[in-house]
C-alpha atoms as a PDB file:
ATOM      1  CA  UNK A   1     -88.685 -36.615 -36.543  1.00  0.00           C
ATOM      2  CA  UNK A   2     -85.962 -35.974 -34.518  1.00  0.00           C
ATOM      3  CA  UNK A   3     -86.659 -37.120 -30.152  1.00  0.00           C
ATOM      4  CA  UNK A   4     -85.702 -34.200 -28.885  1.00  0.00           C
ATOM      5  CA  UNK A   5     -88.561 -32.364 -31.027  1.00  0.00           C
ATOM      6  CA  UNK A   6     -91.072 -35.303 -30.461  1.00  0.00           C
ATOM      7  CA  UNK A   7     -90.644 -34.693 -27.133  1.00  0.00           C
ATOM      8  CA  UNK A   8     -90.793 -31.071 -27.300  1.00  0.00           C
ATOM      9  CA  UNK A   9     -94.189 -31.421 -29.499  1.00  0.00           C
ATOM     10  CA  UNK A  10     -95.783 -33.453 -26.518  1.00  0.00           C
ATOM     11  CA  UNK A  11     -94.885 -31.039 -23.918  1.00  0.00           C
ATOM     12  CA  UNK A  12     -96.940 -28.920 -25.923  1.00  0.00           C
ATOM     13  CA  UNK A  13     -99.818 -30.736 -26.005  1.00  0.00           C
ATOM     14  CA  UNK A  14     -99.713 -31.707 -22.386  1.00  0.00           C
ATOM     15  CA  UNK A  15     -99.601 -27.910 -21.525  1.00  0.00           C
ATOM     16  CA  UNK A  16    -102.359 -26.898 -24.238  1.00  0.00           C
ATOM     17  CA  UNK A  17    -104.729 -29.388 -22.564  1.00  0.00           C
ATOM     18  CA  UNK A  18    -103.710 -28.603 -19.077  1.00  0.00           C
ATOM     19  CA  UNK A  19    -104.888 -24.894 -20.308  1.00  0.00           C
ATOM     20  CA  UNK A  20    -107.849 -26.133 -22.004  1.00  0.00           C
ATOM     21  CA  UNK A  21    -109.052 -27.467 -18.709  1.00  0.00           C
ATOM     22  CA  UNK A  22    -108.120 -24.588 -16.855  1.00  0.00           C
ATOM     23  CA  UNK A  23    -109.775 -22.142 -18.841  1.00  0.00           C
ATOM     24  CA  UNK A  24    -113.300 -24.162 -20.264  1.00  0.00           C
ATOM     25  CA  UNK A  25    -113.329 -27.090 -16.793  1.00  0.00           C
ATOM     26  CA  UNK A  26    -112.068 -24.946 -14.410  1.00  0.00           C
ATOM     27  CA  UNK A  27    -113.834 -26.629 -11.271  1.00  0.00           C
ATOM     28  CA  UNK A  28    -112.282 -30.063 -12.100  1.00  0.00           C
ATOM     29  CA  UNK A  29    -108.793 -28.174 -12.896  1.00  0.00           C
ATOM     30  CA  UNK A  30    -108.334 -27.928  -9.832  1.00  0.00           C
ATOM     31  CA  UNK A  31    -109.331 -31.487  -8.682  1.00  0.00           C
ATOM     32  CA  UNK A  32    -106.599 -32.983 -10.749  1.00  0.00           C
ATOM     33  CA  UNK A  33    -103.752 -31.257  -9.451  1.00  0.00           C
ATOM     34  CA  UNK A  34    -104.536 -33.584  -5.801  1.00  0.00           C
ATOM     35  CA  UNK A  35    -103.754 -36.510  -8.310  1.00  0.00           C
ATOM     36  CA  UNK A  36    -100.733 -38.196  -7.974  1.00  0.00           C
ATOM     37  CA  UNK A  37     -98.301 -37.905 -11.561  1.00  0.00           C
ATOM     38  CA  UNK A  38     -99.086 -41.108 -12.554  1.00  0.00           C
ATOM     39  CA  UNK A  39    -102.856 -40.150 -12.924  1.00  0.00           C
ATOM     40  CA  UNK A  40    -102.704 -36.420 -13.370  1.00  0.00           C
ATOM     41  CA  UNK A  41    -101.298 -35.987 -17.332  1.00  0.00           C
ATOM     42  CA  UNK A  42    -103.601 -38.994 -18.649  1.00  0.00           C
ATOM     43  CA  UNK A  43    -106.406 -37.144 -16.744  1.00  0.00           C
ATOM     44  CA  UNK A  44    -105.924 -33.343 -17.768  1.00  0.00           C
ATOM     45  CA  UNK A  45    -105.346 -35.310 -21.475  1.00  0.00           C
ATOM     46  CA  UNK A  46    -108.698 -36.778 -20.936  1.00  0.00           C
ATOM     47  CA  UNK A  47    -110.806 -34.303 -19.678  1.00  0.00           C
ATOM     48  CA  UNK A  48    -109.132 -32.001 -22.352  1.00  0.00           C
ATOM     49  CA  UNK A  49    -110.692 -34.094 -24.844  1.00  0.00           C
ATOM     50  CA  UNK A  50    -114.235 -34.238 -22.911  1.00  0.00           C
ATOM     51  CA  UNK A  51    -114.032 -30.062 -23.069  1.00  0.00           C
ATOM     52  CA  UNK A  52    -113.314 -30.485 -26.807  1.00  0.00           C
ATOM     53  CA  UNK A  53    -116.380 -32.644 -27.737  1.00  0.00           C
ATOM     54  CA  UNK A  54    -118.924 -30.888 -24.875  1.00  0.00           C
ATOM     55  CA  UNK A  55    -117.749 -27.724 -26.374  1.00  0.00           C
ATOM     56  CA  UNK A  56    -117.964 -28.803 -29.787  1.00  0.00           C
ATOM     57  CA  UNK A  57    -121.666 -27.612 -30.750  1.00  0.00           C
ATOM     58  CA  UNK A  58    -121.867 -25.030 -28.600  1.00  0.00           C
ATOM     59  CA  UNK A  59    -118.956 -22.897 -30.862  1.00  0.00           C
ATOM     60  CA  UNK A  60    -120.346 -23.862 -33.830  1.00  0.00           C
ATOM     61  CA  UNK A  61    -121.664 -21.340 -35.537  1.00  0.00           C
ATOM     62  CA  UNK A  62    -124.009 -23.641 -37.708  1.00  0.00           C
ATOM     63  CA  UNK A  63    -124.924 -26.889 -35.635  1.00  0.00           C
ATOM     64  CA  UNK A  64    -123.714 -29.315 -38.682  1.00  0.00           C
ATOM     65  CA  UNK A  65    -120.506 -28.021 -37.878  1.00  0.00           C
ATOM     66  CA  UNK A  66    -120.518 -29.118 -34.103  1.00  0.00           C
ATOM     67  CA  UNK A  67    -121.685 -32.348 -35.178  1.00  0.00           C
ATOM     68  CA  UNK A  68    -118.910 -32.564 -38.351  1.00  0.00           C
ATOM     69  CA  UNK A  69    -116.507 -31.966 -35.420  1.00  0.00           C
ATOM     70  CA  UNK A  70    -117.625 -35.060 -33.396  1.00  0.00           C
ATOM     71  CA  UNK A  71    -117.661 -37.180 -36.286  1.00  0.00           C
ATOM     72  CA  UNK A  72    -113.782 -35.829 -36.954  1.00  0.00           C
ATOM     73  CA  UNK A  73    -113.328 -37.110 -33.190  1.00  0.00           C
ATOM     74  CA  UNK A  74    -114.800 -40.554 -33.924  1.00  0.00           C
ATOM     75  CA  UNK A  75    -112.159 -40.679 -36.925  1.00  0.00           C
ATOM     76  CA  UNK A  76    -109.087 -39.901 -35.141  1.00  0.00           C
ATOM     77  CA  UNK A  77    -110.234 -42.198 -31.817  1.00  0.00           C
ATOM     78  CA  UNK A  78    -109.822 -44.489 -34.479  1.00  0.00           C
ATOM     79  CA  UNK A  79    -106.754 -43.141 -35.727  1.00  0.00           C
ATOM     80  CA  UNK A  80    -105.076 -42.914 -32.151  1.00  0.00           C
ATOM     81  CA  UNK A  81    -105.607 -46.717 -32.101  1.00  0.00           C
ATOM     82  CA  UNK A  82    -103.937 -47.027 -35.564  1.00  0.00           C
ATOM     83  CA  UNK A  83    -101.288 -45.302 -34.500  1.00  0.00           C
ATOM     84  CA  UNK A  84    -101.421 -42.826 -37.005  1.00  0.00           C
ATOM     85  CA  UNK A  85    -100.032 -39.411 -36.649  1.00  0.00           C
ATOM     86  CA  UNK A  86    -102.790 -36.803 -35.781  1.00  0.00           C
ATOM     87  CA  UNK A  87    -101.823 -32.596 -36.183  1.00  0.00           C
ATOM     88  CA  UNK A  88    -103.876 -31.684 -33.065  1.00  0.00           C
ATOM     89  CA  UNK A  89    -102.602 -30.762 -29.688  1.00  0.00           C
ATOM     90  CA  UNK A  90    -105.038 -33.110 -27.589  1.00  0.00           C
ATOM     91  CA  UNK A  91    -105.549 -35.833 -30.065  1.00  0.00           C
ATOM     92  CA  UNK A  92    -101.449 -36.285 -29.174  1.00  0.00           C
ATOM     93  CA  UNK A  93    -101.546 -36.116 -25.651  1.00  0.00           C
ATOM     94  CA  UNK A  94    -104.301 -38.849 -26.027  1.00  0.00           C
ATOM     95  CA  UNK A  95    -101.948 -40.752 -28.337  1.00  0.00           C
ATOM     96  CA  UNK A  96     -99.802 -40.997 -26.402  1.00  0.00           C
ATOM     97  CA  UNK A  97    -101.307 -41.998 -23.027  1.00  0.00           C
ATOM     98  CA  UNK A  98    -103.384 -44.419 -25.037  1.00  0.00           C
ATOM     99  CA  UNK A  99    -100.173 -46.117 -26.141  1.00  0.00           C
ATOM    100  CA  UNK A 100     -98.369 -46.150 -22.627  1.00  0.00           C
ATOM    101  CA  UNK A 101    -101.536 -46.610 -20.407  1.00  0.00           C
ATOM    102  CA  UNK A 102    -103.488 -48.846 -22.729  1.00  0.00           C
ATOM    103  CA  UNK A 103    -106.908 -46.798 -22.489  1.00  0.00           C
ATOM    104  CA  UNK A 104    -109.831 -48.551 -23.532  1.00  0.00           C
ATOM    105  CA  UNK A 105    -111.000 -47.581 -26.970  1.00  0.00           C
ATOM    106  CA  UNK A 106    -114.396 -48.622 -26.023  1.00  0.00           C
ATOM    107  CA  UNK A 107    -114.859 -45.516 -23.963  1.00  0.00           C
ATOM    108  CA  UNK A 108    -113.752 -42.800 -25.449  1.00  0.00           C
ATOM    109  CA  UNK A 109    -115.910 -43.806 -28.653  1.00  0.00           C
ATOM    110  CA  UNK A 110    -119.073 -44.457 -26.136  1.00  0.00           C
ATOM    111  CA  UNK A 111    -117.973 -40.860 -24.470  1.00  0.00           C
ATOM    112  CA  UNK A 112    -118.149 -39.301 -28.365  1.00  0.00           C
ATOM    113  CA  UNK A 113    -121.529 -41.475 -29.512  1.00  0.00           C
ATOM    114  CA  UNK A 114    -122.966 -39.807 -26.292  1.00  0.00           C
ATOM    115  CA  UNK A 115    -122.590 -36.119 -27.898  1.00  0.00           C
ATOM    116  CA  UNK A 116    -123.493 -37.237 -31.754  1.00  0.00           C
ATOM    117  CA  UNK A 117    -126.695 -38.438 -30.514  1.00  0.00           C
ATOM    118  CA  UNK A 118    -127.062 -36.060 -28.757  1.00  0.00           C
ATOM    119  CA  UNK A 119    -126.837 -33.296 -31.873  1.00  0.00           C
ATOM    120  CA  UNK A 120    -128.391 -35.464 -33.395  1.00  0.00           C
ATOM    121  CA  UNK A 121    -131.363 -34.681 -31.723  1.00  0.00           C
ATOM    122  CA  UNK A 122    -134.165 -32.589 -33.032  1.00  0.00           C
ATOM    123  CA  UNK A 123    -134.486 -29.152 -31.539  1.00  0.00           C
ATOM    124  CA  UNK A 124    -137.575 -29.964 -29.494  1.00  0.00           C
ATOM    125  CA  UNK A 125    -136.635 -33.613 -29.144  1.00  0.00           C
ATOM    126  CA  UNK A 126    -137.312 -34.408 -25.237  1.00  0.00           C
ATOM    127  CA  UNK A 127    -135.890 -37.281 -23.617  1.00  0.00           C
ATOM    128  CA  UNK A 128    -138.688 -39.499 -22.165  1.00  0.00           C
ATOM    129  CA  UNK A 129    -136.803 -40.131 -18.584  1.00  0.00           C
ATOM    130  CA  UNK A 130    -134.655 -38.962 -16.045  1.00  0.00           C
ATOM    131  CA  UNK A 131    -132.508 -42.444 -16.913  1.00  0.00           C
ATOM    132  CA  UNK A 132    -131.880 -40.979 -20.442  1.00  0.00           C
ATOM    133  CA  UNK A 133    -130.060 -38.335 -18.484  1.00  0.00           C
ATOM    134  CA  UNK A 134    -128.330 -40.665 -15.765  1.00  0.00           C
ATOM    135  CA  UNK A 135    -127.407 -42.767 -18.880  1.00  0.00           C
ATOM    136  CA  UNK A 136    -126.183 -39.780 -21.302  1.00  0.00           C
ATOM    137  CA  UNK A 137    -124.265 -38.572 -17.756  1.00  0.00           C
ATOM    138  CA  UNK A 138    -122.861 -42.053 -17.272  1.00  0.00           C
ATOM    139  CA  UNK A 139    -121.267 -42.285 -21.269  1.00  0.00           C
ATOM    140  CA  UNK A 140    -119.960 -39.076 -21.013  1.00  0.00           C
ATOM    141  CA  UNK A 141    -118.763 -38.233 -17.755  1.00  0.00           C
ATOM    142  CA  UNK A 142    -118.799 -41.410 -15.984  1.00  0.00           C
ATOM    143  CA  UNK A 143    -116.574 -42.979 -18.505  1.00  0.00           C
ATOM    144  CA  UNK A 144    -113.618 -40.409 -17.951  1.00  0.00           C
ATOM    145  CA  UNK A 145    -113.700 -41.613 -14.298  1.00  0.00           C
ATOM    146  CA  UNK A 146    -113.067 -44.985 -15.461  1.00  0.00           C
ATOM    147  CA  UNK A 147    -110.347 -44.131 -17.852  1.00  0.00           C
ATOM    148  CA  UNK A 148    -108.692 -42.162 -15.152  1.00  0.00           C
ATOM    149  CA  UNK A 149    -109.080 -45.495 -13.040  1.00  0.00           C
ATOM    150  CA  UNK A 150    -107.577 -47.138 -15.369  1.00  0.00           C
ATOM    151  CA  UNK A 151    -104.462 -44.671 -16.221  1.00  0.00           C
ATOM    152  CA  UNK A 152    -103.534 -45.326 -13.014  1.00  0.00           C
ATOM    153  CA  UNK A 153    -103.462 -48.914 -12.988  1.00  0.00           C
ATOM    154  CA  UNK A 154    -106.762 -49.473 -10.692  1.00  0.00           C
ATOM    155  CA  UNK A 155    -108.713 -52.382 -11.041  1.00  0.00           C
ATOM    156  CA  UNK A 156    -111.906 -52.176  -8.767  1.00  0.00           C
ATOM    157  CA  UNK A 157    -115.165 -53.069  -9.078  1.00  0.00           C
ATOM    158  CA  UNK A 158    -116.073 -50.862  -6.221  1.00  0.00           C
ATOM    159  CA  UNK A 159    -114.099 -48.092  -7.625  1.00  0.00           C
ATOM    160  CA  UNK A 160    -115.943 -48.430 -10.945  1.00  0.00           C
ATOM    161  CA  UNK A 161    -119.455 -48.191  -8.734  1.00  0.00           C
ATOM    162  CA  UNK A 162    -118.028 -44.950  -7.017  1.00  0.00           C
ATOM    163  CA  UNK A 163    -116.830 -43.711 -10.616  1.00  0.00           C
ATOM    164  CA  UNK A 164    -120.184 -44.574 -12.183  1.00  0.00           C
ATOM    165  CA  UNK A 165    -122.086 -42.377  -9.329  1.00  0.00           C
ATOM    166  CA  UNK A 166    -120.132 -39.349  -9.206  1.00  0.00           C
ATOM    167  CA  UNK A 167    -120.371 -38.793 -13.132  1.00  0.00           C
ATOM    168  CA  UNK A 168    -124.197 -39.634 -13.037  1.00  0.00           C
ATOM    169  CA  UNK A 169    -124.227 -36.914 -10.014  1.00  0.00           C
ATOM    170  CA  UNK A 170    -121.918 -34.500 -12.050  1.00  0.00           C
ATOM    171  CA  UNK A 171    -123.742 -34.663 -15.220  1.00  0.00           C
ATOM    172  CA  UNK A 172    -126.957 -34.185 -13.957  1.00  0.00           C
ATOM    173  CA  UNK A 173    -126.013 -31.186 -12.059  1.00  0.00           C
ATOM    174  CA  UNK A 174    -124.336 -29.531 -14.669  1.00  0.00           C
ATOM    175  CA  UNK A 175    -126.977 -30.224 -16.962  1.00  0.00           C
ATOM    176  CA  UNK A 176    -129.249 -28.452 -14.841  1.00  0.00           C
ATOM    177  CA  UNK A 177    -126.777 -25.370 -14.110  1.00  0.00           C
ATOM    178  CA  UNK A 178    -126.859 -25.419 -18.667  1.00  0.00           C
ATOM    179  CA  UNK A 179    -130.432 -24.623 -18.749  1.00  0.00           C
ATOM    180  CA  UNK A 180    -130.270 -20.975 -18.986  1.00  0.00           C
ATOM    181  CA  UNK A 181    -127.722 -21.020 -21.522  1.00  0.00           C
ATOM    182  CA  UNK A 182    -129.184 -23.450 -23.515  1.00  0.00           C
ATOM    183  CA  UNK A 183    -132.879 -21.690 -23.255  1.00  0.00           C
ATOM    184  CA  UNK A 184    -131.226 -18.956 -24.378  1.00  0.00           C
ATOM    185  CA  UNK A 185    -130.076 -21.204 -27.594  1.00  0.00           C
ATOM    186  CA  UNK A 186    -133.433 -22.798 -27.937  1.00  0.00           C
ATOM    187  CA  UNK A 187    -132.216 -25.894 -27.016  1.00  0.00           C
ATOM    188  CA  UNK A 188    -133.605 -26.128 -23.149  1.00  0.00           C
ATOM    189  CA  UNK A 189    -136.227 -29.076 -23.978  1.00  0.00           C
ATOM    190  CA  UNK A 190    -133.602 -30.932 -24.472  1.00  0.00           C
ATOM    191  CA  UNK A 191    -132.877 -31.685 -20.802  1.00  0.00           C
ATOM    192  CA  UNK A 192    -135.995 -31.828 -18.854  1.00  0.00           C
ATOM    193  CA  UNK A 193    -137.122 -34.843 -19.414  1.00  0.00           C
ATOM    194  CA  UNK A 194    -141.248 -35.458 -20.611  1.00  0.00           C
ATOM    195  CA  UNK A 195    -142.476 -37.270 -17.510  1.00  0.00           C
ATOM    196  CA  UNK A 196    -140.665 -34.736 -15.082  1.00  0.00           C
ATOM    197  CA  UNK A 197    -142.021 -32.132 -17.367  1.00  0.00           C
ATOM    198  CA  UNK A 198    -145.670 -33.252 -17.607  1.00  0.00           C
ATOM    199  CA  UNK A 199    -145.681 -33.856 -13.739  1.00  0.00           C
ATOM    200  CA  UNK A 200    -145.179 -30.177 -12.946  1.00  0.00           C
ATOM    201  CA  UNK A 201    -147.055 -28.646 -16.101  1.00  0.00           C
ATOM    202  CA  UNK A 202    -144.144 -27.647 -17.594  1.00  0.00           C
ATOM    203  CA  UNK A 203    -144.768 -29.199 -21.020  1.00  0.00           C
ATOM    204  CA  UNK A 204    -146.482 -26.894 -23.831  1.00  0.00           C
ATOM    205  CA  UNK A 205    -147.526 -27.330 -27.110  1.00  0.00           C
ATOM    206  CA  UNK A 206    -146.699 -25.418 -29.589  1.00  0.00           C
ATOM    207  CA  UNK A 207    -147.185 -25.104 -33.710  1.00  0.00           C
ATOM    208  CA  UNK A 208    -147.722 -29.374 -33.056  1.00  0.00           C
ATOM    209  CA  UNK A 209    -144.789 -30.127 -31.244  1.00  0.00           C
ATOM    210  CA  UNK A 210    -144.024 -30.082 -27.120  1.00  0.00           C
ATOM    211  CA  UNK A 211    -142.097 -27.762 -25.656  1.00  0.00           C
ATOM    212  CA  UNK A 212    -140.552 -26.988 -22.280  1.00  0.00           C
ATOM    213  CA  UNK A 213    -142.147 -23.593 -20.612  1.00  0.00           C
ATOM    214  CA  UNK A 214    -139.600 -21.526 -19.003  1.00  0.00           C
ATOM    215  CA  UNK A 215    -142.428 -18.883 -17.685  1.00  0.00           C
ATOM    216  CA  UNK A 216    -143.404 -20.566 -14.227  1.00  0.00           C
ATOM    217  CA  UNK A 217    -140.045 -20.565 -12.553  1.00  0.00           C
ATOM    218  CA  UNK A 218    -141.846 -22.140  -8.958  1.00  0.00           C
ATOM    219  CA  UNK A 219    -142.578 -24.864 -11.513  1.00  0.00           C
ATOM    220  CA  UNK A 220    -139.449 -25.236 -12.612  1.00  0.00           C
ATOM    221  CA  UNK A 221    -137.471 -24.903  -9.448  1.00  0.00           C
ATOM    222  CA  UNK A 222    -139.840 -27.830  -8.396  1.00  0.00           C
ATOM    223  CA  UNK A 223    -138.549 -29.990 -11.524  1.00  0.00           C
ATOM    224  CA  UNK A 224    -134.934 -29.180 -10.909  1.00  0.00           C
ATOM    225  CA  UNK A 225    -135.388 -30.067  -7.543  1.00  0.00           C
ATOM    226  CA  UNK A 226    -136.451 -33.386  -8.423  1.00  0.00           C
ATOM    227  CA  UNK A 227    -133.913 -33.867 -11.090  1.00  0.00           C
ATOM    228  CA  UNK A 228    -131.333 -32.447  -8.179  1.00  0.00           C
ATOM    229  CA  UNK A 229    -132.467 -34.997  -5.753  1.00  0.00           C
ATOM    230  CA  UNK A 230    -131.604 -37.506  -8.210  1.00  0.00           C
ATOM    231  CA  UNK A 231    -128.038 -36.448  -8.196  1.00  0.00           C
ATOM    232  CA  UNK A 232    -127.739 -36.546  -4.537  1.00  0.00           C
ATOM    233  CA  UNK A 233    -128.724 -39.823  -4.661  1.00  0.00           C
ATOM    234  CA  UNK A 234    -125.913 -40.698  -6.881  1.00  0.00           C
ATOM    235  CA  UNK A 235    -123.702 -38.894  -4.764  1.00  0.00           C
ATOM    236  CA  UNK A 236    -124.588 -40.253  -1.613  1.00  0.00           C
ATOM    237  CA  UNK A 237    -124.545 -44.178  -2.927  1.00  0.00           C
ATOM    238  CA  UNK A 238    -121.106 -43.434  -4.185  1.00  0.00           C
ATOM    239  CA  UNK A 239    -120.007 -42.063  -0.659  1.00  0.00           C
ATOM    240  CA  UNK A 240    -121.545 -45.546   0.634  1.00  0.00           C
ATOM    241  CA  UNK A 241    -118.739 -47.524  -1.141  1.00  0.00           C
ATOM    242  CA  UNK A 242    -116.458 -44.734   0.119  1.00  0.00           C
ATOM    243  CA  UNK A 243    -115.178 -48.254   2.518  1.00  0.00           C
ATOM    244  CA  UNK A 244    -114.629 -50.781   0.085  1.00  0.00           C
ATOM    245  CA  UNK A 245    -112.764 -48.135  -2.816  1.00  0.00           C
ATOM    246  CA  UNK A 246    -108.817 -48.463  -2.710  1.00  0.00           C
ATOM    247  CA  UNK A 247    -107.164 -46.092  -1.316  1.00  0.00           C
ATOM    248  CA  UNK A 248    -105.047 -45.294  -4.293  1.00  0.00           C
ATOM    249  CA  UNK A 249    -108.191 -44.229  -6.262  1.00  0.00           C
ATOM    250  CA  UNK A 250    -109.785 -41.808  -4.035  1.00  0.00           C
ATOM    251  CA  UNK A 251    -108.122 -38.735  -5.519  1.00  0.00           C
ATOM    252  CA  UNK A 252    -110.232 -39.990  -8.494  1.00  0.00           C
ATOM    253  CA  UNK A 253    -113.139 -39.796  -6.432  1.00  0.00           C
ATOM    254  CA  UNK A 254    -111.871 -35.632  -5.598  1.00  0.00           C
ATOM    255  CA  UNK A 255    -114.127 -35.401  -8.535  1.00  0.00           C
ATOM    256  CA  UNK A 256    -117.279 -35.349  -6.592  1.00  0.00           C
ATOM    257  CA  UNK A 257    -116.267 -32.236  -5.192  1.00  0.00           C
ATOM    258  CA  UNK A 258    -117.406 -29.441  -8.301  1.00  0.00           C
ATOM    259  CA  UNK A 259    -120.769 -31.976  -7.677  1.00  0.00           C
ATOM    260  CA  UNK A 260    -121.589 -31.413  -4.301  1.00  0.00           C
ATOM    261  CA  UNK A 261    -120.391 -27.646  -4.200  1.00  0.00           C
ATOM    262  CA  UNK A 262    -122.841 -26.948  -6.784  1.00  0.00           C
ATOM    263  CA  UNK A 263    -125.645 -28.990  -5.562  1.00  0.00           C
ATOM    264  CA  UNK A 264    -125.218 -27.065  -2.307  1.00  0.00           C
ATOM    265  CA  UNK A 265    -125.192 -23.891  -4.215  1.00  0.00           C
ATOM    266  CA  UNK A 266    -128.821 -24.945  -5.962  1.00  0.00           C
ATOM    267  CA  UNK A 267    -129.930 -25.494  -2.415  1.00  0.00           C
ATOM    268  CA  UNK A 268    -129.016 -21.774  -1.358  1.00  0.00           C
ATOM    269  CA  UNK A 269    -130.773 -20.477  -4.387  1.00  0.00           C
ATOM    270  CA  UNK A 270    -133.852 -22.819  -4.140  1.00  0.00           C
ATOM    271  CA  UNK A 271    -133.115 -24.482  -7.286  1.00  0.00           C
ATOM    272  CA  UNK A 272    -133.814 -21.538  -9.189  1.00  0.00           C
ATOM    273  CA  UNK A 273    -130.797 -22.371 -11.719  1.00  0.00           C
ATOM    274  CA  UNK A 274    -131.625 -18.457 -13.334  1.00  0.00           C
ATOM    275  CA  UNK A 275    -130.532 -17.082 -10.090  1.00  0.00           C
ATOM    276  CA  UNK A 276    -127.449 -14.879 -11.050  1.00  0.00           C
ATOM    277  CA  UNK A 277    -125.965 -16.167  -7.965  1.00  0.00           C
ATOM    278  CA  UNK A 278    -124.937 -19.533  -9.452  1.00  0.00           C
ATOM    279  CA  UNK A 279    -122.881 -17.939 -12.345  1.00  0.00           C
ATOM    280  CA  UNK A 280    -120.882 -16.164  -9.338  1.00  0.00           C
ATOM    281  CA  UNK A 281    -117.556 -17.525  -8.394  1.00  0.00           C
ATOM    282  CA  UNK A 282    -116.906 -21.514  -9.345  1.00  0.00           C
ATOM    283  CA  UNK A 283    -120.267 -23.070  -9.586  1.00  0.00           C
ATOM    284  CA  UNK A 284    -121.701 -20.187  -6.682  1.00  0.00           C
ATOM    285  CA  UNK A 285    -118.739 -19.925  -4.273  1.00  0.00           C
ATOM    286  CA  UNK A 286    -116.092 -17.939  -3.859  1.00  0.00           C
ATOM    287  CA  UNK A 287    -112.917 -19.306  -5.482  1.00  0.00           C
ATOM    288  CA  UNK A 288    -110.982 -19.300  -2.626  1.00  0.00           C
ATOM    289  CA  UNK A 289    -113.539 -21.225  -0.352  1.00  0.00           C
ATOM    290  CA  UNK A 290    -113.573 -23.486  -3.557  1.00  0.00           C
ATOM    291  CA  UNK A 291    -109.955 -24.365  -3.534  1.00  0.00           C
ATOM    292  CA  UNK A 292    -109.710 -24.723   0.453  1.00  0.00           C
ATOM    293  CA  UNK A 293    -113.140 -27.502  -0.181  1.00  0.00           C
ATOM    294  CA  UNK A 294    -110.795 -29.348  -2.652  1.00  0.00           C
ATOM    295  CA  UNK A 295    -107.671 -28.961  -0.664  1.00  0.00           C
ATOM    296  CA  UNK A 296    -109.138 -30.300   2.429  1.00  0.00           C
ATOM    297  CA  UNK A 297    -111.354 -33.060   0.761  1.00  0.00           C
ATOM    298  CA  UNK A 298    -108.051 -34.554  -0.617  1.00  0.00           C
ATOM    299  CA  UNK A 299    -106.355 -34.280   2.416  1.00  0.00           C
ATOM    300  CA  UNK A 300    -109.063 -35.807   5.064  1.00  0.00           C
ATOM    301  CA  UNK A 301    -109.503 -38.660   1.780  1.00  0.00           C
ATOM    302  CA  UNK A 302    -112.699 -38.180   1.608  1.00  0.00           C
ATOM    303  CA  UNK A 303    -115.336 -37.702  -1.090  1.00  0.00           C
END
């Protein structure tokens, strides 16, 4: 293969997963432009290949599909290590910053083991805890944070701590903002967990096996609102190290933006996450008051 076509092949990917984030992430889009270039094509690479696997059993038509997907994921992680040729637009891009960043392998395969056990799950399967979430948050989201980190040549323990927070925060949030869809999908049980459930009689049984009921919506604001109050928590511990996280990886930290904005929108709505409002916009704002929050987080350096 000839450079000038390698090259050209690459520029492809980069752009297909700079549109895959656009169009699928579109809230965290925006977030990594504010990163400086050293960060920003690793990152739009990585969270191309988050929108792949989140997406992946949700356009399945048959849900052993989705999950034959992930498993094909697991495969060419291990490929991309190899340093075997892949025909697929983001498995390149990662290629490629894997081989001049040196990414940890041990997080994007914890980021994919995160979604096969989760379609793994059975369709009524409900996670005990509200850690099951933080922790399914943490390998999923959490992790890109930390490749990001490390794309850019950050070592920080602090930053880490920050990193973990925000993608506890985000995850949990946009779990909750999923539960129409996936009600909709019969999946919904899947992410209220059994205590929170049981604690404000949201758990049914039905035909022998427990369900989530989606038919006392004061009820379930109340559990979102608990689940929500975890998130803030996560944001707020991660603004506490706001001091001690370098400079140079607070444009990471931009990504507790989309977080915040639609934590504040859940607020307005009363946690009622089948209030049409929160489909409105990006994540229940306007998109212009959306980009003017990122723009001027990333300029005061903030988070």
């Amino acid at each position: 293969m000839s450079g000038s076509f390698a090259s050209s092949g690459l520029r492809a990917a980069f752009s297909h997963c700079v549109q895959q984030v656009r169009t699928y992430d579109y809230h965290h889009y925006l977030c990594l432009l504010e990163l400086p270039p050293i960060m920003r094509k690793a990152a739009f690479a990585l969270r191309a290949f988050n929108v792949e696997t989140s997406r992946a059993m949700d356009v399945a038509s048959d849900p052993r599909i989705g999950l034959m997907r992930l498993l094909w994921w697991q495969e060419a992680i291990d490929k991309i290590y190899a340093r075997k040729s892949i025909e697929h637009p983001t498995a390149q891009a990662l290629s490629l910053i894997v081989s001049e960043l040196k990414i940890s392998k041990s997080w994007l395969k914890r980021s994919v083991q995160a979604r096969v056990d989760d379609a793994r799950r059975e369709p009524n399967e409900i996670p005990e805890t509200i850690e099951e979430l933080e922790k399914y948050a943490e390998d999923t989201l959490s992790t890109i944070l930390y490749m990001t980190l490390q794309a850019g040549g950050i070592r920080s323990t602090a930053a880490d701590h920050a990193a973990s927070h925000v993608g506890k925060a985000s995850g949990i949030l946009l779990l909750l903002k999923s539960l129409p869809y996936h009600a909709n999908r019969h999946r919904h049980s899947l992410y209220v967990p059994r205590k929170v459930a049981e604690k404000h009689q949201l758990l049914v049984e039905k035909a022998g096996q427990k369900e989530i009921r989606l038919d006392s919506r004061e009820a379930l604001c109340e559990a979102v609102f608990e689940m929500a109050s975890v998130a803030n928590s996560h944001l707020e511990k991660a603004r506490a190290l706001a001091g001690t996280v370098p400079k140079e990886a607070l444009p990471v930290m931009l990504q507790s933006v989309p977080a915040q904005v639609l934590l504040d929108s859940l607020r307005r709505v009363h946690f009622d996450v089948f209030d049409p409002r929160l489909a409105r916009g990006v994540l229940g704002i306007p998109p212009l008051w959306y980009q003017l929050k990122v723009k001027w987080t990333s300029w005061t350096g903030k988070y």
